[in-house]
PDB file of N, CA and C in Angstrom:
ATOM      1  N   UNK A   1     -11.713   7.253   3.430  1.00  0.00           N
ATOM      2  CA  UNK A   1     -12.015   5.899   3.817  1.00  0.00           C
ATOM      3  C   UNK A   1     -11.636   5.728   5.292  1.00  0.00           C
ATOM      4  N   UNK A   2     -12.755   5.243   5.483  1.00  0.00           N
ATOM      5  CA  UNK A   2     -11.805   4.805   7.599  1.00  0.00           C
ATOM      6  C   UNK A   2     -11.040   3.869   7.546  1.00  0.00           C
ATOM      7  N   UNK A   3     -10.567   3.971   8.460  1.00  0.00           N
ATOM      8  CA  UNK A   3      -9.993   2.411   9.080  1.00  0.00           C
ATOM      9  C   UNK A   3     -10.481   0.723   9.106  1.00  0.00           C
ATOM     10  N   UNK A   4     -12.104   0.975   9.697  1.00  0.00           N
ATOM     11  CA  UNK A   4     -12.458  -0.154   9.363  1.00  0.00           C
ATOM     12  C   UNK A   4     -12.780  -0.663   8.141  1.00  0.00           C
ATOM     13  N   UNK A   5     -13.169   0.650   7.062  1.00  0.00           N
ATOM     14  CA  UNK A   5     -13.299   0.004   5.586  1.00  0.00           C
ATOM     15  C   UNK A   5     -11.984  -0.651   5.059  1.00  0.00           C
ATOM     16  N   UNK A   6     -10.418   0.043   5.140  1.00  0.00           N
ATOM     17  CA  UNK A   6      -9.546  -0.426   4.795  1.00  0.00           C
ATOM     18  C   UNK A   6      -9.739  -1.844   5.294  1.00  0.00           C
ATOM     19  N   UNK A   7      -9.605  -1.914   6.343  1.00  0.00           N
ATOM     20  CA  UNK A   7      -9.545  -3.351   7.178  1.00  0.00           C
ATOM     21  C   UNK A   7     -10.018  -4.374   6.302  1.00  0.00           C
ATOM     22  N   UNK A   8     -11.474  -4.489   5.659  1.00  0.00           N
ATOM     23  CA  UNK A   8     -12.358  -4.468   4.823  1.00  0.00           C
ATOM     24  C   UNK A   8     -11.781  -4.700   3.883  1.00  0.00           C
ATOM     25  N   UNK A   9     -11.320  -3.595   3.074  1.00  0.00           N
ATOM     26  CA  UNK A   9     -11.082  -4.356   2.010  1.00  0.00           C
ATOM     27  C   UNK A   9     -10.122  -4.901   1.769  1.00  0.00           C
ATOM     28  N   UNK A  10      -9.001  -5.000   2.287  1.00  0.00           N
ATOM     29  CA  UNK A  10      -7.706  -6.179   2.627  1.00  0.00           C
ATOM     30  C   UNK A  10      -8.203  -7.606   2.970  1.00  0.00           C
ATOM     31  N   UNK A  11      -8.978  -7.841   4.350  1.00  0.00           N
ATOM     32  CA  UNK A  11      -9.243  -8.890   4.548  1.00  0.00           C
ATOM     33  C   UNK A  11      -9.097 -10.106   3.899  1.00  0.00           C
ATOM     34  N   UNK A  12      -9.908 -10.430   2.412  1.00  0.00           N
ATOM     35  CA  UNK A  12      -9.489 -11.536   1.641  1.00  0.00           C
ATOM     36  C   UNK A  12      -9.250 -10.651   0.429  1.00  0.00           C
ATOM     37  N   UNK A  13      -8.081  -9.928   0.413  1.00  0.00           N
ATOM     38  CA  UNK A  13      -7.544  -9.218  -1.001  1.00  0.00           C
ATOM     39  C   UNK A  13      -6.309 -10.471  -1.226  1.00  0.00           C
ATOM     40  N   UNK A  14      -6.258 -10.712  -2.862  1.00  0.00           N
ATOM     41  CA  UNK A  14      -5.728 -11.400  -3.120  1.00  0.00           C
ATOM     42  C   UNK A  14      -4.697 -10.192  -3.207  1.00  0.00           C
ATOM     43  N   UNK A  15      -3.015 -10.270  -2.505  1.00  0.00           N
ATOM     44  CA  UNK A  15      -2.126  -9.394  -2.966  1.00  0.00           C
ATOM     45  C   UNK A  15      -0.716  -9.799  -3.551  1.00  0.00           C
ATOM     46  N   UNK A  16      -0.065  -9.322  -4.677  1.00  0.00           N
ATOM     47  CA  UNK A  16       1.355  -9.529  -4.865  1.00  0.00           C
ATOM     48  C   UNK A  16       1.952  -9.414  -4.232  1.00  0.00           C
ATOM     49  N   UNK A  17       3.203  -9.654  -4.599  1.00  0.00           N
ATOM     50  CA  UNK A  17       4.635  -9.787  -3.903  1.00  0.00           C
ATOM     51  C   UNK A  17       5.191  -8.104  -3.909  1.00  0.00           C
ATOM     52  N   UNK A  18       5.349  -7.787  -5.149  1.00  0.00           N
ATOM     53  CA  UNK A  18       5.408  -6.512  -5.185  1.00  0.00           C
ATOM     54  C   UNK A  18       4.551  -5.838  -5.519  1.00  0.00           C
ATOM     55  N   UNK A  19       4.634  -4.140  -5.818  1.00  0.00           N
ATOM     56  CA  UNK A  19       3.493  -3.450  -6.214  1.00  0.00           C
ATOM     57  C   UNK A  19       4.337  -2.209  -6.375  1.00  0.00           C
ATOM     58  N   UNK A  20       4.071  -1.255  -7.510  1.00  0.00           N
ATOM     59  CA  UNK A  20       4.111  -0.624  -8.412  1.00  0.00           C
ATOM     60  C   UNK A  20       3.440   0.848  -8.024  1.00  0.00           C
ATOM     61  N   UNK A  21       3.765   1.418  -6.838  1.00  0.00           N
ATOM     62  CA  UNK A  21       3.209   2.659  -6.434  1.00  0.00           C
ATOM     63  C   UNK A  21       3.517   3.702  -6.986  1.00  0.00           C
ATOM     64  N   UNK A  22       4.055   4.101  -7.231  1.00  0.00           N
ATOM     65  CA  UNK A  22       4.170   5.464  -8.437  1.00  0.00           C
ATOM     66  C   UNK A  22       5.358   5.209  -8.602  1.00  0.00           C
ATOM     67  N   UNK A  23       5.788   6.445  -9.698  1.00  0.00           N
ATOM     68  CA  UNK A  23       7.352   6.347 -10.287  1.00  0.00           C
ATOM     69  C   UNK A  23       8.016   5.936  -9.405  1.00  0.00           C
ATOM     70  N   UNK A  24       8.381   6.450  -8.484  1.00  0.00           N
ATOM     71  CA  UNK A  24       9.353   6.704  -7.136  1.00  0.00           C
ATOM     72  C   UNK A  24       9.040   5.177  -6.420  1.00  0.00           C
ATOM     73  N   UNK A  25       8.478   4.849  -6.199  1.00  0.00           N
ATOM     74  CA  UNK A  25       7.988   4.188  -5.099  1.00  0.00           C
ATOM     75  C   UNK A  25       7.475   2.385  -5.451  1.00  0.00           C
ATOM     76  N   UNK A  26       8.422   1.554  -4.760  1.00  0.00           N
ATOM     77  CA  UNK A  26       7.681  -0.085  -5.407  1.00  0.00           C
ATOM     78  C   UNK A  26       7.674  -0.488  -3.777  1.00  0.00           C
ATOM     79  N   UNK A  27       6.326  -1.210  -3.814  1.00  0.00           N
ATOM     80  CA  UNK A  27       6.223  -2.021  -2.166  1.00  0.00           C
ATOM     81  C   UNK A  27       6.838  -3.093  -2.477  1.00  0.00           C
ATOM     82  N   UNK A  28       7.747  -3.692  -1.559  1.00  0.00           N
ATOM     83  CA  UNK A  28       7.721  -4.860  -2.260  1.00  0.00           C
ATOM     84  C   UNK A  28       7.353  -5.631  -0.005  1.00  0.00           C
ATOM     85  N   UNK A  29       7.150  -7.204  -0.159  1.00  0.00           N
ATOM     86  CA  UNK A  29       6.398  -8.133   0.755  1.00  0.00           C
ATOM     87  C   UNK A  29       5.119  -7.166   1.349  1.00  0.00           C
ATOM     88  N   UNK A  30       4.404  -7.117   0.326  1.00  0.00           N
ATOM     89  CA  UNK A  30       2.677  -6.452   0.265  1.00  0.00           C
ATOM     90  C   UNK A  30       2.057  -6.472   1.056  1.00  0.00           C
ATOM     91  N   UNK A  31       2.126  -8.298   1.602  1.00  0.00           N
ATOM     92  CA  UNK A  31       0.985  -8.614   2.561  1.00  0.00           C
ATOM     93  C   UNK A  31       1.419  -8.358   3.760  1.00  0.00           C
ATOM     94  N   UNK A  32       3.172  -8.890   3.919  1.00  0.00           N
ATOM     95  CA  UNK A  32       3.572  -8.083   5.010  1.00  0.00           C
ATOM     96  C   UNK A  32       3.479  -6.792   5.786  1.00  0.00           C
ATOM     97  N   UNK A  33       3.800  -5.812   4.467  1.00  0.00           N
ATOM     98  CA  UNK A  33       3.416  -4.191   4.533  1.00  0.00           C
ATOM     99  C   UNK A  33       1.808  -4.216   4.896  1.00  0.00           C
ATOM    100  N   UNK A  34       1.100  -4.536   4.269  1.00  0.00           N
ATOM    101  CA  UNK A  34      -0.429  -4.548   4.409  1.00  0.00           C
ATOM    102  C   UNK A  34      -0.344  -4.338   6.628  1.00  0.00           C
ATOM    103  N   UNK A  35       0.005  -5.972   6.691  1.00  0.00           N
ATOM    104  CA  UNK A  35      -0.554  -6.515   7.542  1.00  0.00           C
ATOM    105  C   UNK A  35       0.426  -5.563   8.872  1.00  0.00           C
ATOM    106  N   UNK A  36       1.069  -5.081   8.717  1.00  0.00           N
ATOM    107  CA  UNK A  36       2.108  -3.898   9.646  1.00  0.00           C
ATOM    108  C   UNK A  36       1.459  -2.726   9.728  1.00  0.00           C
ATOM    109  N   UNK A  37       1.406  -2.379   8.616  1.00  0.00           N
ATOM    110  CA  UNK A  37       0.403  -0.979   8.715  1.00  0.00           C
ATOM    111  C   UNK A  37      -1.229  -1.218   9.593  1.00  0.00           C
ATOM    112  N   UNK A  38      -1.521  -2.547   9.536  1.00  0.00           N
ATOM    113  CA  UNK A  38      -2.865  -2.347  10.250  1.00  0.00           C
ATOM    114  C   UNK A  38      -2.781  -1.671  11.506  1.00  0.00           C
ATOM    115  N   UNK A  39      -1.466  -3.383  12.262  1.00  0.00           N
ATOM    116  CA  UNK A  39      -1.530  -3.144  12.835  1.00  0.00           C
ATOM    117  C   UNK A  39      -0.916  -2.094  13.930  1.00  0.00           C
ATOM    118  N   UNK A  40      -0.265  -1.535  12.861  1.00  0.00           N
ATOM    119  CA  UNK A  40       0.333   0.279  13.377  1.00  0.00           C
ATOM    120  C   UNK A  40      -0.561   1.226  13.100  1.00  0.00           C
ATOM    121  N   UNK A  41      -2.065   0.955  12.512  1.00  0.00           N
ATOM    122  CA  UNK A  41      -3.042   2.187  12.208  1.00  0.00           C
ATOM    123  C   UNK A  41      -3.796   1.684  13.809  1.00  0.00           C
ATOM    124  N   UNK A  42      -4.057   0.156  14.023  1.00  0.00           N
ATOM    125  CA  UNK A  42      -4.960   0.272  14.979  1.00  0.00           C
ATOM    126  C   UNK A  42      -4.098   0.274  16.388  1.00  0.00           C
ATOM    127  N   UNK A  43      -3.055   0.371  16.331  1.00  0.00           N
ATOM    128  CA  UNK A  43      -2.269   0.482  18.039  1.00  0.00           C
ATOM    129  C   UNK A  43      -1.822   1.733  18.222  1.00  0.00           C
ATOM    130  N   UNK A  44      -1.529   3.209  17.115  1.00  0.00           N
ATOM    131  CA  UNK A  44      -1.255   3.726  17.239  1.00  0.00           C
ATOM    132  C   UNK A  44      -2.546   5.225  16.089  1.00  0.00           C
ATOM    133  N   UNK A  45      -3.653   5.120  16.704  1.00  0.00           N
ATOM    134  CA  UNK A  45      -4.409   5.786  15.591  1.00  0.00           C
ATOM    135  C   UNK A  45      -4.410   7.256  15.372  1.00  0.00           C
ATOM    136  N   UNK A  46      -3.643   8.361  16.015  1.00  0.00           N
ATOM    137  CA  UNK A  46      -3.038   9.426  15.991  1.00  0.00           C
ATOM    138  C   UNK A  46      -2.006   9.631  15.091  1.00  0.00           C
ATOM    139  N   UNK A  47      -1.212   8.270  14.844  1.00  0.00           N
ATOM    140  CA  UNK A  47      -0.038   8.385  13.742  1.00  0.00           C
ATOM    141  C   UNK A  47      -0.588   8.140  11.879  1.00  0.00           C
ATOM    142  N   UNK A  48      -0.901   8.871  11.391  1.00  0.00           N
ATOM    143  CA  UNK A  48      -1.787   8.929   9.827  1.00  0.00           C
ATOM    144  C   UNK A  48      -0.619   8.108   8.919  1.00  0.00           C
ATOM    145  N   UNK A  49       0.677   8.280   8.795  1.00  0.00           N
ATOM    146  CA  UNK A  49       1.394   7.337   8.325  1.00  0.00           C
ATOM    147  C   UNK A  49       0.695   5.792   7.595  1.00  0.00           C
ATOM    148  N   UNK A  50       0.504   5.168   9.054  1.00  0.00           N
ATOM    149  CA  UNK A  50       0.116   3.542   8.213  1.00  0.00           C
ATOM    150  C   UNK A  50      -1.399   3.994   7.378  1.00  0.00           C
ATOM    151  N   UNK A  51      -2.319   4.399   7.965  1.00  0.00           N
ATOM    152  CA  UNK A  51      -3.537   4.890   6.976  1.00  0.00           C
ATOM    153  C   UNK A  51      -3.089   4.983   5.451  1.00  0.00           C
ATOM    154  N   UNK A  52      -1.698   6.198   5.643  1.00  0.00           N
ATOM    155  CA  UNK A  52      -1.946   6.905   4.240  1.00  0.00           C
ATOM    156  C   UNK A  52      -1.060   5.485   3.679  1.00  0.00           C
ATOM    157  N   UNK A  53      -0.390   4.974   3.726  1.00  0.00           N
ATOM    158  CA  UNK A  53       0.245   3.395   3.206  1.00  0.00           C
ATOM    159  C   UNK A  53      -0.731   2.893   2.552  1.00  0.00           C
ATOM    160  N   UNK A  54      -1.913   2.476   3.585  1.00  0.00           N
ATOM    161  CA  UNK A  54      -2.537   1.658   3.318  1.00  0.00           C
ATOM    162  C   UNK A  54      -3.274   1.838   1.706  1.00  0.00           C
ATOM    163  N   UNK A  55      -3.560   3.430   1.956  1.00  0.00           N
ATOM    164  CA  UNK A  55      -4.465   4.256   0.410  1.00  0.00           C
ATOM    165  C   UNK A  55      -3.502   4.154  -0.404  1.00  0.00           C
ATOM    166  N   UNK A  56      -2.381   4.217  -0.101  1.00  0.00           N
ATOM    167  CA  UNK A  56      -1.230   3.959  -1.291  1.00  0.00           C
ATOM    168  C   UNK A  56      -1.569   2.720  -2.241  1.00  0.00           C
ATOM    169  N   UNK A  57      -1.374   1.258  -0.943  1.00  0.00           N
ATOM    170  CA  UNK A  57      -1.430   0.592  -1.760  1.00  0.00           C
ATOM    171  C   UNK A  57      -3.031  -0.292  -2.786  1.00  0.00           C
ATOM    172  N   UNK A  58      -4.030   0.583  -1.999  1.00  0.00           N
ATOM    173  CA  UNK A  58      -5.530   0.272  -2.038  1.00  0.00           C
ATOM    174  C   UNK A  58      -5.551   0.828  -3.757  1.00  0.00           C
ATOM    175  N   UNK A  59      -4.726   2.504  -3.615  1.00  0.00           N
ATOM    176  CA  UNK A  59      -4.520   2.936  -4.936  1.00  0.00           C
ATOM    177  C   UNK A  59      -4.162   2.386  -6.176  1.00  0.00           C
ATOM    178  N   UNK A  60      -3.209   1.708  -5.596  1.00  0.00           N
ATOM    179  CA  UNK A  60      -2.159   1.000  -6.674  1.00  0.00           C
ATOM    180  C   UNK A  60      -2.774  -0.171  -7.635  1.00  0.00           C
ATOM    181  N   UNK A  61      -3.315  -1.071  -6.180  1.00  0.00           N
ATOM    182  CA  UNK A  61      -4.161  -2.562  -6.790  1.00  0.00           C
ATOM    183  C   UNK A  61      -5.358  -1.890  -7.500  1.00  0.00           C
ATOM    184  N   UNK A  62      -5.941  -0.826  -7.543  1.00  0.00           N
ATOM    185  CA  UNK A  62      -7.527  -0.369  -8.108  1.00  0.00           C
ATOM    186  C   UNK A  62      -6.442   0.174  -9.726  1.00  0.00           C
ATOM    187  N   UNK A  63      -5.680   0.645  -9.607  1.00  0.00           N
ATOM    188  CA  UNK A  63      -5.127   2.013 -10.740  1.00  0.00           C
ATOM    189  C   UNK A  63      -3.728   1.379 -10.639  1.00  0.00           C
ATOM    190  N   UNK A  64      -3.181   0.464 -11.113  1.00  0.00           N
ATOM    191  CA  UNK A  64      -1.921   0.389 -11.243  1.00  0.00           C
ATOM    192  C   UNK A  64      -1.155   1.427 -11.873  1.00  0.00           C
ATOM    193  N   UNK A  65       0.459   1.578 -11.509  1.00  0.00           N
ATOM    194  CA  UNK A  65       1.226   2.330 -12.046  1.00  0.00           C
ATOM    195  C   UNK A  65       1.822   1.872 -13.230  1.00  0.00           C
ATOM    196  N   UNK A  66       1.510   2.528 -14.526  1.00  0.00           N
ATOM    197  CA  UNK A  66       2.338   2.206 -15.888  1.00  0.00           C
ATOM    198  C   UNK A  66       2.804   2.984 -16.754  1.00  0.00           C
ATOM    199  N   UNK A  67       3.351   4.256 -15.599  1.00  0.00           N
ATOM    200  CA  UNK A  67       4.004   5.309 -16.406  1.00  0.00           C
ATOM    201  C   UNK A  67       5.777   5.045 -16.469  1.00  0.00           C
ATOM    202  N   UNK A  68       6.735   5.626 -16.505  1.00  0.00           N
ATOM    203  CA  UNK A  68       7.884   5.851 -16.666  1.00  0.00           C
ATOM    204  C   UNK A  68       8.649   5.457 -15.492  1.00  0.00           C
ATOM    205  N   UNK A  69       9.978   4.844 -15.408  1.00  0.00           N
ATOM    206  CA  UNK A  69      10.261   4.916 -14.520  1.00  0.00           C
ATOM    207  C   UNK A  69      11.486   6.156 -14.127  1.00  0.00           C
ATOM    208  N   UNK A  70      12.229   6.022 -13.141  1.00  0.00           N
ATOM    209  CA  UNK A  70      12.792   7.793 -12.847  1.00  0.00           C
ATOM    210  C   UNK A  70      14.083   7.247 -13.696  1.00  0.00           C
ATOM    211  N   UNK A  71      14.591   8.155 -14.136  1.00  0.00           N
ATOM    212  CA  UNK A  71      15.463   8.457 -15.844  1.00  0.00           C
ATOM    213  C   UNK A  71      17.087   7.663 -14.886  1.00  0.00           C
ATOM    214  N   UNK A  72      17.803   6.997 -15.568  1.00  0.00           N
ATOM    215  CA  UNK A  72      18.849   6.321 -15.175  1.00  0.00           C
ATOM    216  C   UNK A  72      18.688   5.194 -13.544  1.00  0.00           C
ATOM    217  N   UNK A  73      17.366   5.002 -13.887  1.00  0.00           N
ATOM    218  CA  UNK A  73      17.022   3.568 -12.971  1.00  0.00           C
ATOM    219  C   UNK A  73      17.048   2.776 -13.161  1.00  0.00           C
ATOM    220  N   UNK A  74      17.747   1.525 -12.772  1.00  0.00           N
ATOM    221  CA  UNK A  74      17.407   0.342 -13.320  1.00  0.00           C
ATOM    222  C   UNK A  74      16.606  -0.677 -12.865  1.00  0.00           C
ATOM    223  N   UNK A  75      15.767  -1.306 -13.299  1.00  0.00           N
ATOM    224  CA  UNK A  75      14.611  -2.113 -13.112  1.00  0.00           C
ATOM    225  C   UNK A  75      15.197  -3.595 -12.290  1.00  0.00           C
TER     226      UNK A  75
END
């Protein structure tokens, strides 16, 4: 996906507060994160970091995470 599709499909994404990225991993202030990563994909577009964020959380809202969480974690 490029850049401008992400852009795209954030634009009017309705997003949570938190989000549920794999076992390991919860976003939590979404729109914040969203809206940081843009604009660290488009001021800095050599650094793949905010991109791959972004597929993280593009992942998450399409395929939520509802497997296990990591063994002696607490919720």
């Amino acid at each position: 996906m490029t850049e401008q599709e992400l852009i795209t499909y954030f634009e009017n994404k309705e997003l949570p507060e938190t989000l549920r990225i794999d076992r390991a991993t919860t976003q939590n202030e979404v729109k914040e994160a969203v809206t940081r990563n843009i604009e660290t994909m488009l001021s800095n577009p050599k650094v793949t970091g905010a991109k791959h964020r972004l597929t993280q959380i593009k992942n998450a809202l399409e395929t939520p995470y509802d497997g296990p969480e990591i063994p002696g974690r607490q919720s």
